[in-house]
Protein backbone atom coordinates (compact mmCIF):
# COMPACT_ATOMS: atom_id res chain seq x y z
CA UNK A 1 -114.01 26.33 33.94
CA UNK A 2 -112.77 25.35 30.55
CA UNK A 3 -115.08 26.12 27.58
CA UNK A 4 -115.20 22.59 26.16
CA UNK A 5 -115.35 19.75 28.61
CA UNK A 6 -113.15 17.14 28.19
CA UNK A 7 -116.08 14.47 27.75
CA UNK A 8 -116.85 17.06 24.28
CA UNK A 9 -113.11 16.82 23.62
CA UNK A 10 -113.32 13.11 23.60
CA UNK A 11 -116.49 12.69 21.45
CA UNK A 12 -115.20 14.75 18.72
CA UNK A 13 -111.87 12.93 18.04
CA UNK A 14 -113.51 9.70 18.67
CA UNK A 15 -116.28 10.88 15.93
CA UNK A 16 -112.78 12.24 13.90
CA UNK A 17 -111.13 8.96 14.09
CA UNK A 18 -113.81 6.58 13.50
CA UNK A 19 -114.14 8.39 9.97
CA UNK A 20 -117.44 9.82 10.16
CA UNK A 21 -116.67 13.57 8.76
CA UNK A 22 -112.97 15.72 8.44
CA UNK A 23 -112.11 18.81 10.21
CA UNK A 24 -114.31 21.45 8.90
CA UNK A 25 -117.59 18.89 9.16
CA UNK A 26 -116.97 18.61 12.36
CA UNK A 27 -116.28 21.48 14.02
CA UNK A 28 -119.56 23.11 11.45
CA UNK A 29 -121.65 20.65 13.33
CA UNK A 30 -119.97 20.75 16.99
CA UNK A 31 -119.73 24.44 16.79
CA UNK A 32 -116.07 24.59 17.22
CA UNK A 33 -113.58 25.93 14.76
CA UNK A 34 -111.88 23.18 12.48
CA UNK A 35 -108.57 24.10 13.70
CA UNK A 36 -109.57 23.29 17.22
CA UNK A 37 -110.60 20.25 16.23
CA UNK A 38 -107.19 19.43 14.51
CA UNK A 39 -105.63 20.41 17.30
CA UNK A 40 -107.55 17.84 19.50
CA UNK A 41 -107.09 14.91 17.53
CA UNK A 42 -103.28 15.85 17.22
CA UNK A 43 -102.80 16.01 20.68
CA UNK A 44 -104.82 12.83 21.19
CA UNK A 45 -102.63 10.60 18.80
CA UNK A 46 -99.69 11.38 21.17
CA UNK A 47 -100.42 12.09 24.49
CA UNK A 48 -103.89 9.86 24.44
CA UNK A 49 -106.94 11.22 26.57
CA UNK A 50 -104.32 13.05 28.54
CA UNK A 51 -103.83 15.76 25.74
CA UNK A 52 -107.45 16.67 26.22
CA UNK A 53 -107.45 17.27 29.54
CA UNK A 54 -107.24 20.67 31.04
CA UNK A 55 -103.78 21.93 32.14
CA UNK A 56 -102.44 24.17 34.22
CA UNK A 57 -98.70 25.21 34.04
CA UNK A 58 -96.12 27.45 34.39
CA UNK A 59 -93.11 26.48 32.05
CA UNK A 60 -88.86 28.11 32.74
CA UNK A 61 -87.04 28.90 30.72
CA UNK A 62 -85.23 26.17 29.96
CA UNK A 63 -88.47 24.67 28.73
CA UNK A 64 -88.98 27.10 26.39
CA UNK A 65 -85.44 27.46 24.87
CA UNK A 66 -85.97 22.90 24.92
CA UNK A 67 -89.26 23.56 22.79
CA UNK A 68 -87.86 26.25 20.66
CA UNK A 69 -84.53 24.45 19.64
CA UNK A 70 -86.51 21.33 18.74
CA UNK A 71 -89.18 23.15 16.42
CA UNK A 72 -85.67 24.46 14.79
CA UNK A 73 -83.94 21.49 14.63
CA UNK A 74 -86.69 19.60 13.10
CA UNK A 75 -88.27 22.33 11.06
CA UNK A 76 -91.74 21.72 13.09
CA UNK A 77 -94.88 24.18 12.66
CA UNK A 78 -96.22 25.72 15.94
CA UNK A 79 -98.86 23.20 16.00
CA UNK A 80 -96.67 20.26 15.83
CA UNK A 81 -94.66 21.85 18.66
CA UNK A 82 -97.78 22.05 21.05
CA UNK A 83 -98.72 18.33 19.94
CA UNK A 84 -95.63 16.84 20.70
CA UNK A 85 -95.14 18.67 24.25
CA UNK A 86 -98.62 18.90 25.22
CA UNK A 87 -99.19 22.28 25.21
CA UNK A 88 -102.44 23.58 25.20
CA UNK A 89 -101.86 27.38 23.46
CA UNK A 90 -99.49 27.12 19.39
CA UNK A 91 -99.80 30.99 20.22
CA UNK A 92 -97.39 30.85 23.02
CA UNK A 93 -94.78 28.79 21.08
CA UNK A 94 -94.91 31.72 18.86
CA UNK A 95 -94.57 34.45 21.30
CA UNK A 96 -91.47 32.51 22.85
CA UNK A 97 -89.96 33.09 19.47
CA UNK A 98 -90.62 36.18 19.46
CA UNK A 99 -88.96 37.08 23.16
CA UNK A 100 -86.45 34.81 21.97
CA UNK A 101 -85.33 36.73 19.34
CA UNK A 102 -85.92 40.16 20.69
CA UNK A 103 -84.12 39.03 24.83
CA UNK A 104 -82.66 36.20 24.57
CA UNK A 105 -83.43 33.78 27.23
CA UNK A 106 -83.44 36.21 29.84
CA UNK A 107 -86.63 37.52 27.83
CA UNK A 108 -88.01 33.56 28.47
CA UNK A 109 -88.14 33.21 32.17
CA UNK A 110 -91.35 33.94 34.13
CA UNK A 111 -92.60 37.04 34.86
CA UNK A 112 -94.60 38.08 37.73
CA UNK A 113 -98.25 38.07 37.31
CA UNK A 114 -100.57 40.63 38.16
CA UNK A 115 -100.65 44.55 39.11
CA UNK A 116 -97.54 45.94 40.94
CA UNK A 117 -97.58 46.96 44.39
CA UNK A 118 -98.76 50.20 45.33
CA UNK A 119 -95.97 52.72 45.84
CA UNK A 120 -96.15 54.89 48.38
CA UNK A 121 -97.33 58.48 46.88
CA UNK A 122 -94.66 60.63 48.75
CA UNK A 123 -90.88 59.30 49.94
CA UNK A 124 -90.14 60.35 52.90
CA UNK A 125 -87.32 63.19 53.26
CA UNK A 126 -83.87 61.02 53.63
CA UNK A 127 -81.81 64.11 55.35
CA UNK A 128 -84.50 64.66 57.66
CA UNK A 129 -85.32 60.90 58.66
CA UNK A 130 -81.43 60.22 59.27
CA UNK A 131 -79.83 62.94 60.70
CA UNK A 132 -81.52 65.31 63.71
CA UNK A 133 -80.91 68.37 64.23
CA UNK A 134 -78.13 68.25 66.68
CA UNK A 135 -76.35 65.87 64.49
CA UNK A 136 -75.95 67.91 61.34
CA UNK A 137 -72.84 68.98 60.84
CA UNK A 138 -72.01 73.12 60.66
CA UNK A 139 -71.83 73.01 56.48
CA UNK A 140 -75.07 71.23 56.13
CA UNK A 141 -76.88 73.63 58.51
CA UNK A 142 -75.03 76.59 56.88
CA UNK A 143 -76.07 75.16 53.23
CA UNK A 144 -79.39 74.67 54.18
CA UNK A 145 -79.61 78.27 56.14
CA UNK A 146 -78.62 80.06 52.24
CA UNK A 147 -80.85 77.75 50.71
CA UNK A 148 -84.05 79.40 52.57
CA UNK A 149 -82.52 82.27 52.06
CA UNK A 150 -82.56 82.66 48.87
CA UNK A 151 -86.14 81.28 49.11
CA UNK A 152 -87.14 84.05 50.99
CA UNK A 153 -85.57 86.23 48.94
CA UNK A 154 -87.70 84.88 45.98
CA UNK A 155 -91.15 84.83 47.06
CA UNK A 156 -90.90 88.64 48.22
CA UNK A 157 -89.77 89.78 44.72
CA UNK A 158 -92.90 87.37 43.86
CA UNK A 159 -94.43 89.57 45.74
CA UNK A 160 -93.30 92.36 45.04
CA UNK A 161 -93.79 91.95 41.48
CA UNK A 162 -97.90 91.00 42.24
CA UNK A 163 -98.45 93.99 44.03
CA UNK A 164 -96.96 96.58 41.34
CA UNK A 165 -99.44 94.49 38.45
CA UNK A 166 -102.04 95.65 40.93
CA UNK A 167 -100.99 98.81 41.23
CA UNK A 168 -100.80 99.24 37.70
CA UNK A 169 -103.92 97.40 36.85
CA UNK A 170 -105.57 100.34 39.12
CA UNK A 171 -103.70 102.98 37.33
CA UNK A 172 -105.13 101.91 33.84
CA UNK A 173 -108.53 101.67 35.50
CA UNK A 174 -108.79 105.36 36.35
CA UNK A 175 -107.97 106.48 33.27
């Protein structure tokens, strides 16, 4: 639900335009900022009761790069901008610049909402899930027979090695 209802919108642009109080007065006695308030009444002199109404949308690129080039070309603040296209958020204008500028307007088109999918935690083994057995060929079985191996070969000197700190552990104990 929005925070301000559109009927709220309404009465404080129609209290704006009928001349009772400016900005700052208003939004001091509505409880809104005074820039919100601007920001009502501008979108209300163009767009009518329709810029006050809530909006949901999702804009391409091609939007963007439309609404950026015309802020340019007529040297428009971000405010303006969101006036004149009926945007609810001048922060977004800005932050199109700024991908603008830093991606080009690759950086402009949509992204995918939310959390990315769960990967699973462990891939499964590609040689294994291809090939069987039977179908390996004799290099690949010989490769993989010197490859445990040497494995072997490694975890006795790991061993090994464990069992002579023991020993010598015990050797520094007796004396």
């Amino acid at each position: 639900m929005a925070k301000y209802s559109e009927g709220f919108r309404r009465r404080v642009v129609e209290d704006y335009l009928a001349g009772e109080s400016g900005y700052r007065a208003l939004g001091a006695r509505y409880g809104v900022d005074f820039s919100m308030v601007r920001r009502w009444v501008a979108s209300y002199r163009v767009h009518g009761v329709a810029g006050l109404r809530k909006k949901y949308s999702h804009y391409d690129a091609q939007f963007k790069l439309s609404v950026l080039q015309r802020m340019w070309q007529d040297e428009l603040s971000y405010t303006q901008v969101t006036a004149l296209f009926d945007l609810r958020n001048p922060r977004g204008v800005a932050t199109w610049e700024r991908l603008y500028h830093e991606g080009g307007l690759d950086a402009l088109a949509p992204r995918p909402r939310g959390r990315c999918p769960k990967m699973n935690a462990t891939q499964p083994d590609k040689r294994a899930e291809g090939k069987t057995p039977e179908a390996r060929t004799r290099e690949e079985l010989l490769k993989e027979n010197e490859y445990l191996r040497a494995e072997v070969a490694y975890l006795k000197k790991l061993d090994a090695l464990l069992k002579e700190k023991a020993r010598a552990a015990q050797r520094k104990k007796r004396k």
